[in-house]
Protein backbone atom coordinates (compact mmCIF):
# COMPACT_ATOMS: atom_id res chain seq x y z
CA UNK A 1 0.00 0.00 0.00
CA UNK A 2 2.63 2.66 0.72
CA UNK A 3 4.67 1.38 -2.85
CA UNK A 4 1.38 2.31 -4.52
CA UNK A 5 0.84 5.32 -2.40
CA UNK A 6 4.25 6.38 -3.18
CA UNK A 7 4.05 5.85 -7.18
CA UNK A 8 0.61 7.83 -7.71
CA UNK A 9 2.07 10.50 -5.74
CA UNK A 10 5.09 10.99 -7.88
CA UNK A 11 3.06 10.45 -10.75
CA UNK A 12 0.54 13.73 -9.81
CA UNK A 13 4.35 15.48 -9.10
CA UNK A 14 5.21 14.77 -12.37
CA UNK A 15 1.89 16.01 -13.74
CA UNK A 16 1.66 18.52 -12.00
CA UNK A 17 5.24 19.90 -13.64
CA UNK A 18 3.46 18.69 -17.48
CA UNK A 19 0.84 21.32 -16.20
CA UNK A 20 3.47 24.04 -15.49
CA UNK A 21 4.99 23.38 -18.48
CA UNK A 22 1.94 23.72 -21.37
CA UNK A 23 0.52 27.12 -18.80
CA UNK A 24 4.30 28.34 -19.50
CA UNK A 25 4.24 27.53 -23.09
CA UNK A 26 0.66 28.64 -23.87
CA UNK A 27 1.95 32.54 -22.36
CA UNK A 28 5.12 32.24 -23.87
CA UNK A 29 4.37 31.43 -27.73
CA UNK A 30 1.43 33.76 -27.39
CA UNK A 31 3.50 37.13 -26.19
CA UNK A 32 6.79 36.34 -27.98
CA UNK A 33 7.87 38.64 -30.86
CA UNK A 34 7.21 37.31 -33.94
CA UNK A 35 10.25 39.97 -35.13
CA UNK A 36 12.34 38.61 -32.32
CA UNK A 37 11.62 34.85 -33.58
CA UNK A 38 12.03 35.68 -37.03
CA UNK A 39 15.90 36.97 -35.99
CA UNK A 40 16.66 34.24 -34.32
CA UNK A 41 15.86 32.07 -36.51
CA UNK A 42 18.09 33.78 -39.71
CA UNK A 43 20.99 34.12 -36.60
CA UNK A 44 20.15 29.67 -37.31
CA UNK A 45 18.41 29.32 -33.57
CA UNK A 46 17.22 25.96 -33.97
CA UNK A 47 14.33 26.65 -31.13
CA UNK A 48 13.53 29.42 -33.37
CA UNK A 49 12.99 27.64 -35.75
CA UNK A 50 10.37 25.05 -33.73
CA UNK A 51 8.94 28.26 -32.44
CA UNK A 52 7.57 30.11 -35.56
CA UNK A 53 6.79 26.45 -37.03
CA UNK A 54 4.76 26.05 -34.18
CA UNK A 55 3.28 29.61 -34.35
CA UNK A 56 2.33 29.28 -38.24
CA UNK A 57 0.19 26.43 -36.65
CA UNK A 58 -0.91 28.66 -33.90
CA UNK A 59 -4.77 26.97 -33.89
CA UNK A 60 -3.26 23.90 -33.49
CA UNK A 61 -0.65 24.37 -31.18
CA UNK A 62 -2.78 26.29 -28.67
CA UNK A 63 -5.27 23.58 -29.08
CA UNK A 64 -2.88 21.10 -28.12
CA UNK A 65 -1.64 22.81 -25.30
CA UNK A 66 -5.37 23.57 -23.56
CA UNK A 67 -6.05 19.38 -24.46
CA UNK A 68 -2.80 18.50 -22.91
CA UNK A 69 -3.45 20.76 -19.75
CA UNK A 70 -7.04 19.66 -19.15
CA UNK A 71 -5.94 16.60 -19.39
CA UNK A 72 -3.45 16.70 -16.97
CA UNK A 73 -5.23 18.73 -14.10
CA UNK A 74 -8.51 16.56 -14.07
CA UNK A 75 -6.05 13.51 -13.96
CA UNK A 76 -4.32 15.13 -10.98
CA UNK A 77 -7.67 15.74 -9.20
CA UNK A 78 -8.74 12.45 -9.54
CA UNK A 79 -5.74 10.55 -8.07
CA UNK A 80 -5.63 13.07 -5.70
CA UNK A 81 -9.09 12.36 -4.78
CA UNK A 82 -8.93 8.98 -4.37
CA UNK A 83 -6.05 8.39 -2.15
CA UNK A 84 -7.85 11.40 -0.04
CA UNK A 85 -11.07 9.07 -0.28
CA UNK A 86 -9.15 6.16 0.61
CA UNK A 87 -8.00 7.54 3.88
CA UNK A 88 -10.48 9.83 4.79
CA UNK A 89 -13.75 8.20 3.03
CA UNK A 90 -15.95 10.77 1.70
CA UNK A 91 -15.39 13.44 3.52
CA UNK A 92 -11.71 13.70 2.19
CA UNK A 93 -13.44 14.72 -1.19
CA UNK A 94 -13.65 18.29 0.03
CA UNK A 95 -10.45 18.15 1.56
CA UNK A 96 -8.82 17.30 -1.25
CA UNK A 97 -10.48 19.72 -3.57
CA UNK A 98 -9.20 22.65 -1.68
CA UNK A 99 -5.72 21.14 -1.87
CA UNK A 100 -5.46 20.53 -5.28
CA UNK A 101 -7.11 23.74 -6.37
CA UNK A 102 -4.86 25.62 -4.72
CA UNK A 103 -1.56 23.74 -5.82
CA UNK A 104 -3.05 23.77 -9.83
CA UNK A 105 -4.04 27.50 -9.26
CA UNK A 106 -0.49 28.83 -7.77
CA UNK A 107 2.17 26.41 -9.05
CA UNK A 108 0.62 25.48 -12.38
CA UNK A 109 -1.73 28.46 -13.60
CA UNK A 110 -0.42 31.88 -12.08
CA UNK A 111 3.24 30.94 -11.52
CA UNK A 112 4.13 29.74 -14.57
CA UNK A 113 2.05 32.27 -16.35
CA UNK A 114 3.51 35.00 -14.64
CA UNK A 115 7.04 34.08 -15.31
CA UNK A 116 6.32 33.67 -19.49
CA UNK A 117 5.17 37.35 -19.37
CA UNK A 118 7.75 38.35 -17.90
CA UNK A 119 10.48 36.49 -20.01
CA UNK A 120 8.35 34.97 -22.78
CA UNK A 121 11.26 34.07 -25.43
CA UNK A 122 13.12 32.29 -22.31
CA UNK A 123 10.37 30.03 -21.62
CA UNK A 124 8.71 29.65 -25.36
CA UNK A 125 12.84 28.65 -25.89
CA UNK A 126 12.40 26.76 -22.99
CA UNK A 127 9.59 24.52 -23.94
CA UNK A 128 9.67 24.24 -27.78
CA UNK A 129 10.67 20.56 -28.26
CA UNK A 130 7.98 19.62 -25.11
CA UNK A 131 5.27 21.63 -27.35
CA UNK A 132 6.63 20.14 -30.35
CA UNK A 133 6.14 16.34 -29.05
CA UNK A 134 2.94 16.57 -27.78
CA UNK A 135 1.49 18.68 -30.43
CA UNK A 136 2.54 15.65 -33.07
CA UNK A 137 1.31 13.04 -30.63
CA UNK A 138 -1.93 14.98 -29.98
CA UNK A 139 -3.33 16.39 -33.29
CA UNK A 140 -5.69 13.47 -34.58
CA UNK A 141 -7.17 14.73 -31.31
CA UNK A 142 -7.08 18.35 -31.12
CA UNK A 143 -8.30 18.34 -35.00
CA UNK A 144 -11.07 16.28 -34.27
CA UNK A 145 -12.22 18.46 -31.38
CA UNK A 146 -11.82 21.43 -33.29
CA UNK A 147 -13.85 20.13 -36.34
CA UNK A 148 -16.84 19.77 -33.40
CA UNK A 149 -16.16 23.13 -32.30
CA UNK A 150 -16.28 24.83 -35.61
CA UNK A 151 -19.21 22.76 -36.43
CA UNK A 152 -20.97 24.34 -33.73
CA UNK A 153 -20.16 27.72 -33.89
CA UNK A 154 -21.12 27.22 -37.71
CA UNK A 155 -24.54 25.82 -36.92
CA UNK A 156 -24.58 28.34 -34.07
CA UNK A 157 -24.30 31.29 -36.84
CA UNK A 158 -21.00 32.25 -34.76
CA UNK A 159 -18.33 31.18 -37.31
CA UNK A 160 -17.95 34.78 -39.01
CA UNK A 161 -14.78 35.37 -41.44
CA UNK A 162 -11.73 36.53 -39.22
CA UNK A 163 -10.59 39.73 -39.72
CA UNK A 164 -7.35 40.11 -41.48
CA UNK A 165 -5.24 43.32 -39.85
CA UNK A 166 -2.71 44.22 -42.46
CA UNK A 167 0.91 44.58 -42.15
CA UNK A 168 1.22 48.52 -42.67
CA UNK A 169 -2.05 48.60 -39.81
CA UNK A 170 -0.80 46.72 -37.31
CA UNK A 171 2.47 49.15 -37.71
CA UNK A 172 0.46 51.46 -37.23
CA UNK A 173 -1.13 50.41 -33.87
CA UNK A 174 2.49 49.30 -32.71
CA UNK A 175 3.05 53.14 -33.16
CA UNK A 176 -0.10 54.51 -31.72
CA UNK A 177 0.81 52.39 -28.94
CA UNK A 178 4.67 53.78 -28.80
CA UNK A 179 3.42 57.28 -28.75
CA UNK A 180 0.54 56.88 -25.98
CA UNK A 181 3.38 54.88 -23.90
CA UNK A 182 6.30 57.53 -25.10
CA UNK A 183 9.07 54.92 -25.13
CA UNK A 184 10.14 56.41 -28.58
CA UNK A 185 10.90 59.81 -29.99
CA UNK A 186 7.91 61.83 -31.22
CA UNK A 187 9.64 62.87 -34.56
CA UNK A 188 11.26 59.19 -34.90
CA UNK A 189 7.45 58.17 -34.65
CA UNK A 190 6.11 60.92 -37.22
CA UNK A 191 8.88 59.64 -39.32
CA UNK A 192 7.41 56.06 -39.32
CA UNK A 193 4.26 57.35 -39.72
CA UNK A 194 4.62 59.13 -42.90
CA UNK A 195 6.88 56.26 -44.75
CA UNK A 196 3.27 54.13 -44.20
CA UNK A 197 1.21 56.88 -45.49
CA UNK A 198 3.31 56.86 -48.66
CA UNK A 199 1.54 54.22 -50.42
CA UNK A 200 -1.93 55.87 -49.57
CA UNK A 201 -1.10 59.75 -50.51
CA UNK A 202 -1.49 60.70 -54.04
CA UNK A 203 1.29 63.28 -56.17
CA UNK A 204 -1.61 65.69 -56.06
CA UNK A 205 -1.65 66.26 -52.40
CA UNK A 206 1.87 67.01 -52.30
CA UNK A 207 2.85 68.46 -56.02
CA UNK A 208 3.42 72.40 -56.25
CA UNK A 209 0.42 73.86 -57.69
CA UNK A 210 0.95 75.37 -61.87
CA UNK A 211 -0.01 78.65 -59.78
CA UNK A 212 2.80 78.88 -57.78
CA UNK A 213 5.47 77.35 -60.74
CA UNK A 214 7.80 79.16 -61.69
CA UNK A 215 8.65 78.51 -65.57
CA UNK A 216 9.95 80.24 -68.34
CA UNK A 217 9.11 81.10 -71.93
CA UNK A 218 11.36 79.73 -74.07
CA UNK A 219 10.89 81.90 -77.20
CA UNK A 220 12.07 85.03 -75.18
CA UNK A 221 15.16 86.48 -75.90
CA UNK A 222 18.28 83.85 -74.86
CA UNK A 223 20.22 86.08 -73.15
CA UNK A 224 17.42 87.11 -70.66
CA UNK A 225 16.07 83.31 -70.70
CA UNK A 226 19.63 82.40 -69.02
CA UNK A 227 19.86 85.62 -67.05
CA UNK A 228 16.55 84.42 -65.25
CA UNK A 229 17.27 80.31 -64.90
CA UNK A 230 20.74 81.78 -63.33
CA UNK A 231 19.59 84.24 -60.70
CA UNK A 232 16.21 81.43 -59.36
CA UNK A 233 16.52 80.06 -56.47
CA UNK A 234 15.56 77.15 -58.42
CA UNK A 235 17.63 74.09 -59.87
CA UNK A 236 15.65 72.45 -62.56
CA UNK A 237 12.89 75.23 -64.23
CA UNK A 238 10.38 74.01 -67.12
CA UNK A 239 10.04 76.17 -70.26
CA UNK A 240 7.27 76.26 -71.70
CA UNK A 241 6.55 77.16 -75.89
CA UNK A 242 3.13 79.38 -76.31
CA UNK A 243 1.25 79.05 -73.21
CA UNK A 244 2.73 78.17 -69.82
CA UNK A 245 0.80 74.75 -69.65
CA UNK A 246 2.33 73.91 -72.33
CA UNK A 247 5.81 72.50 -71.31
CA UNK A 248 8.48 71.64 -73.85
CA UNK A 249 11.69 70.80 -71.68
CA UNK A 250 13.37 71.60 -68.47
CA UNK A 251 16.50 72.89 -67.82
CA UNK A 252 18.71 72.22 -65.05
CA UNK A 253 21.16 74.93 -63.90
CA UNK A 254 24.22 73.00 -64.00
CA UNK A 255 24.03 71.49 -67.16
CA UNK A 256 23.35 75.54 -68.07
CA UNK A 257 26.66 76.62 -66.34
CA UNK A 258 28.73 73.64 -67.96
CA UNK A 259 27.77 75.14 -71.53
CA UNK A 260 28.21 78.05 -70.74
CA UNK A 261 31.68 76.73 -69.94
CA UNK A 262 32.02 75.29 -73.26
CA UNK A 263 31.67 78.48 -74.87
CA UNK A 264 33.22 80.73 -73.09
CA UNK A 265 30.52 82.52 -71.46
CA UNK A 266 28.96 83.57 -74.75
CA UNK A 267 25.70 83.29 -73.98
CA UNK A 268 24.72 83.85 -77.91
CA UNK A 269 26.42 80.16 -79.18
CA UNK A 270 24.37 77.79 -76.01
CA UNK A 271 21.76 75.71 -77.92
CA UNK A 272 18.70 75.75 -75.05
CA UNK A 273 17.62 72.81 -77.03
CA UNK A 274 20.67 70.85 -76.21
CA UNK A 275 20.76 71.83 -72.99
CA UNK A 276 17.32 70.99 -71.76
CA UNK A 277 16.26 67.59 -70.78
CA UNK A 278 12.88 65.95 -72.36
CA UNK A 279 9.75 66.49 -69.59
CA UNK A 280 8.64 63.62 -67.49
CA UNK A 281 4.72 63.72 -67.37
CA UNK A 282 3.22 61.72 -64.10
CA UNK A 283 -0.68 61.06 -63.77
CA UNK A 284 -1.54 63.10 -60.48
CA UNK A 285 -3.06 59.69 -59.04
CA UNK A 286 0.40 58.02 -58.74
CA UNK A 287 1.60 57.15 -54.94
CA UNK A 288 4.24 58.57 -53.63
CA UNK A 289 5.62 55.22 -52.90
CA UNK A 290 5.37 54.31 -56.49
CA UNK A 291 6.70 57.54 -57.68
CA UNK A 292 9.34 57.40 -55.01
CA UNK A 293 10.47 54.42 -56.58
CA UNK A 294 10.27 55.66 -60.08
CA UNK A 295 12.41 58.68 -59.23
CA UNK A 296 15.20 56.31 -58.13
CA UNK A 297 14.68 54.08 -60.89
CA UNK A 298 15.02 56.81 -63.52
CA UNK A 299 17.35 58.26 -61.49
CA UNK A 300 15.82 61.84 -61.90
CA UNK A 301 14.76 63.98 -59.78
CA UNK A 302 11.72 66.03 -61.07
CA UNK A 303 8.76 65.35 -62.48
CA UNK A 304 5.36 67.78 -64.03
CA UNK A 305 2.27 66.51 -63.02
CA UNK A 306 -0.66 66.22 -65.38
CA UNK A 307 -4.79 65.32 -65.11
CA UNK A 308 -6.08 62.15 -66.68
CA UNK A 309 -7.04 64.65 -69.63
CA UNK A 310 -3.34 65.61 -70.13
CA UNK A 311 -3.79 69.18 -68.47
CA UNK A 312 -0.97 70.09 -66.87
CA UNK A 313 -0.96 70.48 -63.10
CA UNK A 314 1.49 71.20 -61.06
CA UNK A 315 5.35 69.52 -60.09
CA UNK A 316 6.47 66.97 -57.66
CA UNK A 317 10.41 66.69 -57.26
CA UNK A 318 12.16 64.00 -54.76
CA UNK A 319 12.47 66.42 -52.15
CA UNK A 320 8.79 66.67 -52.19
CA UNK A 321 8.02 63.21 -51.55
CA UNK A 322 11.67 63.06 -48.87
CA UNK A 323 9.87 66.46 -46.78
CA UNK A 324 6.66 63.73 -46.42
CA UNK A 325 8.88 61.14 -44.47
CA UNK A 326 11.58 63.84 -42.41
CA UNK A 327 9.82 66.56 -42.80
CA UNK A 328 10.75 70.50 -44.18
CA UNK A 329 14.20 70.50 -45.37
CA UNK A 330 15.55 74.10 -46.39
CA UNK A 331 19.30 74.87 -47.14
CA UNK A 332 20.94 78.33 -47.55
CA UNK A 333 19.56 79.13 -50.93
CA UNK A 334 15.91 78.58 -49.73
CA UNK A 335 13.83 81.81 -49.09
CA UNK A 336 12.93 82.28 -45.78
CA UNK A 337 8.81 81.96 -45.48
CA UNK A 338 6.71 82.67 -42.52
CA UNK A 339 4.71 79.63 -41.17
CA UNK A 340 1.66 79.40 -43.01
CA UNK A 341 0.30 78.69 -39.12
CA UNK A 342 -0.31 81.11 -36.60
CA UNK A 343 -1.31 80.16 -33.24
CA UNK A 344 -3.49 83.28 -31.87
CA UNK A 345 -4.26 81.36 -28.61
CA UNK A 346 -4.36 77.70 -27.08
CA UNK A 347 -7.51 76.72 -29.45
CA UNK A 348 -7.58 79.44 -31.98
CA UNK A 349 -5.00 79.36 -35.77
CA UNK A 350 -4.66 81.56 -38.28
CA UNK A 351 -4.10 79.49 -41.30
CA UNK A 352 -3.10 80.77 -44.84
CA UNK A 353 -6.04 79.39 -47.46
CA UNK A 354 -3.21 77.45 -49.55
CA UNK A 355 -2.17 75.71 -46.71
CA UNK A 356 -2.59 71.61 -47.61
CA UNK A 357 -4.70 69.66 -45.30
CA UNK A 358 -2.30 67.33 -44.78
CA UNK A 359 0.42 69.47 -43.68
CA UNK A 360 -1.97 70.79 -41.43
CA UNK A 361 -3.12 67.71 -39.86
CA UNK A 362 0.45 66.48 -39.13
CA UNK A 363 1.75 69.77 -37.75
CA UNK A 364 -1.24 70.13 -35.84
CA UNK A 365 -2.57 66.47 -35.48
CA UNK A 366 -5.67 67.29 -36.60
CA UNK A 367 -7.87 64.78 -38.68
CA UNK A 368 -9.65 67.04 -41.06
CA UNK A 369 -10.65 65.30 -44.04
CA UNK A 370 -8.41 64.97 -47.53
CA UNK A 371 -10.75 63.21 -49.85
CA UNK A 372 -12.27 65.68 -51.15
CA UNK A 373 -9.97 68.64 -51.45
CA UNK A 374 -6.23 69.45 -51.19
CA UNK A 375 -6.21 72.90 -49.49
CA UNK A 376 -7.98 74.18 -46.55
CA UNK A 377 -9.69 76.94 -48.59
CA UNK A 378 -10.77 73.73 -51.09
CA UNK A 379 -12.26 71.67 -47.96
CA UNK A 380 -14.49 74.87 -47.27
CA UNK A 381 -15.55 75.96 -51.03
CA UNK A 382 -16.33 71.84 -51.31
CA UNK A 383 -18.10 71.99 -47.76
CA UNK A 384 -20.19 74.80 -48.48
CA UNK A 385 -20.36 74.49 -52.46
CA UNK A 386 -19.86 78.32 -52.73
CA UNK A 387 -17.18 80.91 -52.33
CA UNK A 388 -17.28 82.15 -49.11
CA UNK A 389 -17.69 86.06 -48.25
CA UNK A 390 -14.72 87.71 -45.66
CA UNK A 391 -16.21 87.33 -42.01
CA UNK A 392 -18.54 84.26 -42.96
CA UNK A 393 -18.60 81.41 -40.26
CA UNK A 394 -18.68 78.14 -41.06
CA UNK A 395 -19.02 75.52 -38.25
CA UNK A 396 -17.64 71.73 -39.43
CA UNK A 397 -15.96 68.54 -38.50
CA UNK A 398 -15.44 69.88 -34.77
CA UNK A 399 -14.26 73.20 -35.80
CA UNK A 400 -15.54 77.31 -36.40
CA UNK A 401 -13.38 78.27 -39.41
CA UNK A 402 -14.50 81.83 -40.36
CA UNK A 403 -12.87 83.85 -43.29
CA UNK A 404 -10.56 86.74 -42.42
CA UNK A 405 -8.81 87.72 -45.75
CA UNK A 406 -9.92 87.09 -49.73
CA UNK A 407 -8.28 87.88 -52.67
CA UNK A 408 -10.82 88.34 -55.35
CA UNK A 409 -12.18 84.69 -55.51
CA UNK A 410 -9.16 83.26 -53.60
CA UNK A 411 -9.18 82.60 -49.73
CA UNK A 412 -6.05 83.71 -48.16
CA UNK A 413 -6.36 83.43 -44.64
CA UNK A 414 -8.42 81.82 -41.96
CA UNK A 415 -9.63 81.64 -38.96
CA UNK A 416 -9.69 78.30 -37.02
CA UNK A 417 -10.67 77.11 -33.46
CA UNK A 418 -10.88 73.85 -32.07
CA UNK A 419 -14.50 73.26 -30.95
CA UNK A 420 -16.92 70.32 -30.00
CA UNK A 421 -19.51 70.83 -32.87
CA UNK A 422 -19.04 68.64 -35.48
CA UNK A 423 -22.40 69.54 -37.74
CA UNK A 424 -21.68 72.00 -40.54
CA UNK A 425 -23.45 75.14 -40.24
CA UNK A 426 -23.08 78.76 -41.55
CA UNK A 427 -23.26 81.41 -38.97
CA UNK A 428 -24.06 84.70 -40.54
């Protein structure tokens, strides 16, 4: 009797450490980095390599580990039981239920559990081969079990379609998170940020507007044609033949001062023609990521911008689409512009009319919407579907914009604060 009492006891020891080991496991595989598994395993960590197989068969793993568990604890409780029973009679039952609830609960549900979050690569390491072995001697089982639990939800109307989060979204909430928790720089964050927003912005939320280019007629006298592309501020300028939309070549200012070289300064024997590179038309719809790639792919650097009806409509460069990821970049030849914001007071913005909504959103982090229009004046003429008159109030998307400055049909400046209200109304 003691030989037997002896065995089953050992045997619920050794159980009871099987049950530490798949709580451990279950914690550990489910908080590990799949990053931090994928680097191991190209470093040629063998675990990591038993890891992510085991994780690309997550459903089934996990499965295997919550069989092998309950398994294992009701096993525990019965022996348990029964040698209490034997000794005791049937008032050990109780006894023995409070004894073995507590040992499964500390020592082989919240110990082990607590450790893996705390060091979950240690013990999914740990445990990988003991996962491994059971989950290939325990899948006709799980898989069966889980065919009679998807049946059920299915009759049960419960088995819906997963949802699939996307790469570039769960980046996203891995930054969200980052910045609510402020373990990382906010501008490193911003940066991050705008490299996943490439693929969804378009060239004509970025490009410079035909209004503001500058561009030059290239039928104009040569000497005042080179006079001009020499004293902008400007490296590459289009020229343009008739009309300015109408955009024959551009001309970059060092291939200018290299012929210019050539002949000795004399300004009267440079071929423009020669000089001047072919045009690179881009439909305005294009990503920046796509474009980004183009540029480096073409190895250029500038590109004009037309409508899908060949209209021409602005210019996109590479610094352009670099400003989107790092932000303004300026150098010494770069005029010096006020900020097209103006904070008046702690909820109230002066903002030019030109200003883009997006660079207004990320300077401000603001969510004002960019479907629609480009500008903040274009958000308010497509809001309203009218010009605006100069001290008009407009009430929209939890903000009081009113107009302070027009110039003829153009907004130039306006009036923002931050308010609760986000129904659009006119206020006259």
């Amino acid at each position: 009797m003691d030989w037997l009492l002896v065995s089953v006891l050992s045997i619920i020891f050794v159980l009871l450490i099987l049950s530490f080991l798949f709580s451990g496991a279950e914690i550990g595989l489910t908080s590990i980095s799949r990053s931090r598994v994928n680097k191991l395993k190209l470093d040629g960590n063998k675990k990591a390599k038993i890891i992510d197989h085991l994780l690309n068969r997550k459903e089934l793993t996990i499965g295997t580990i919550l069989l092998g568990n309950t398994i294992i604890n009701i096993t525990c409780s019965a022996l348990f039981t029964a040698i209490f029973i034997n000794f005791l009679g049937s008032e050990g039952i109780f006894l023995s239920t409070i004894i073995m609830t507590f040992c499964i609960l500390l020592f082989c549900e919240v110990l082990p559990k607590t450790y893996a979050i705390q060091n979950p690569e240690k013990f999914a390491s740990f445990s990988a081969y003991f996962v491994l072995f059971f989950v290939k001697i325990l899948s006709p089982l799980t898989l069966g079990i889980q065919f009679i639990v998807n049946l059920i939800l299915r009759l049960c109307g419960l088995n819906k379609n997963k949802e699939v989060i996307s790469a570039a979204d769960a980046m996203r909430n891995m930054i969200t998170l980052h910045r609510s928790e402020g373990t990382m720089l906010q501008q490193d964050l911003d940066m991050l940020s705008s490299i996943l927003d490439l693929a969804e912005t378009e060239i004509s939320q970025i490009m410079t507007h035909r209004r503001n280019l500058f561009s030059i007629d290239i039928n104009q006298d040569k000497e005042e044609l080179i006079r001009k592309v020499l004293t902008s501020s400007h490296s590459r300028i289009p020229l343009w033949q008739k009309e300015p939309e109408d955009v024959v070549g551009v001309i970059h200012v060092k291939n200018l001062i290299n012929a210019l070289r050539e002949k000795n300064n004399k300004t009267e024997e440079v071929d423009i023609t020669q000089v001047m590179s072919k045009p690179w038309f881009i439909p305005e719809s294009t990503p920046l990521s796509v474009q980004l790639h183009n540029f480096r792919k073409k190895r250029k650097h500038f590109a004009l911008v037309i409508d899908e009806y060949g209209a021409l409509q602005g210019i996109v460069t590479l610094e352009d689409i670099l400003e989107e990821i790092v932000g303004e970049i300026s150098d010494e030849h770069d005029l010096i512009t006020e900020n097209f914001i103006k904070q008046i007071s702690d909820n109230v913005y002066h903002i030019e009319g030109k200003s883009t909504i997006r660079d207004i959103n990320r300077q401000l982090h603001w969510d004002l919407p960019s479907e629609e229009a480009t500008t903040l004046a274009g958000m308010i003429v497509n809001e309203i579907e009218r010009i605006p008159d100069e001290g008009e109030e407009f009430s929209m998307y939890g903000f009081r914009f009113r107009i302070l400055k027009k110039d003829k049909n153009t907004i130039t400046v306006i009036e923002v604060q931050v308010k609760t209200d986000n129904t659009v109304t006119a206020i006259n």
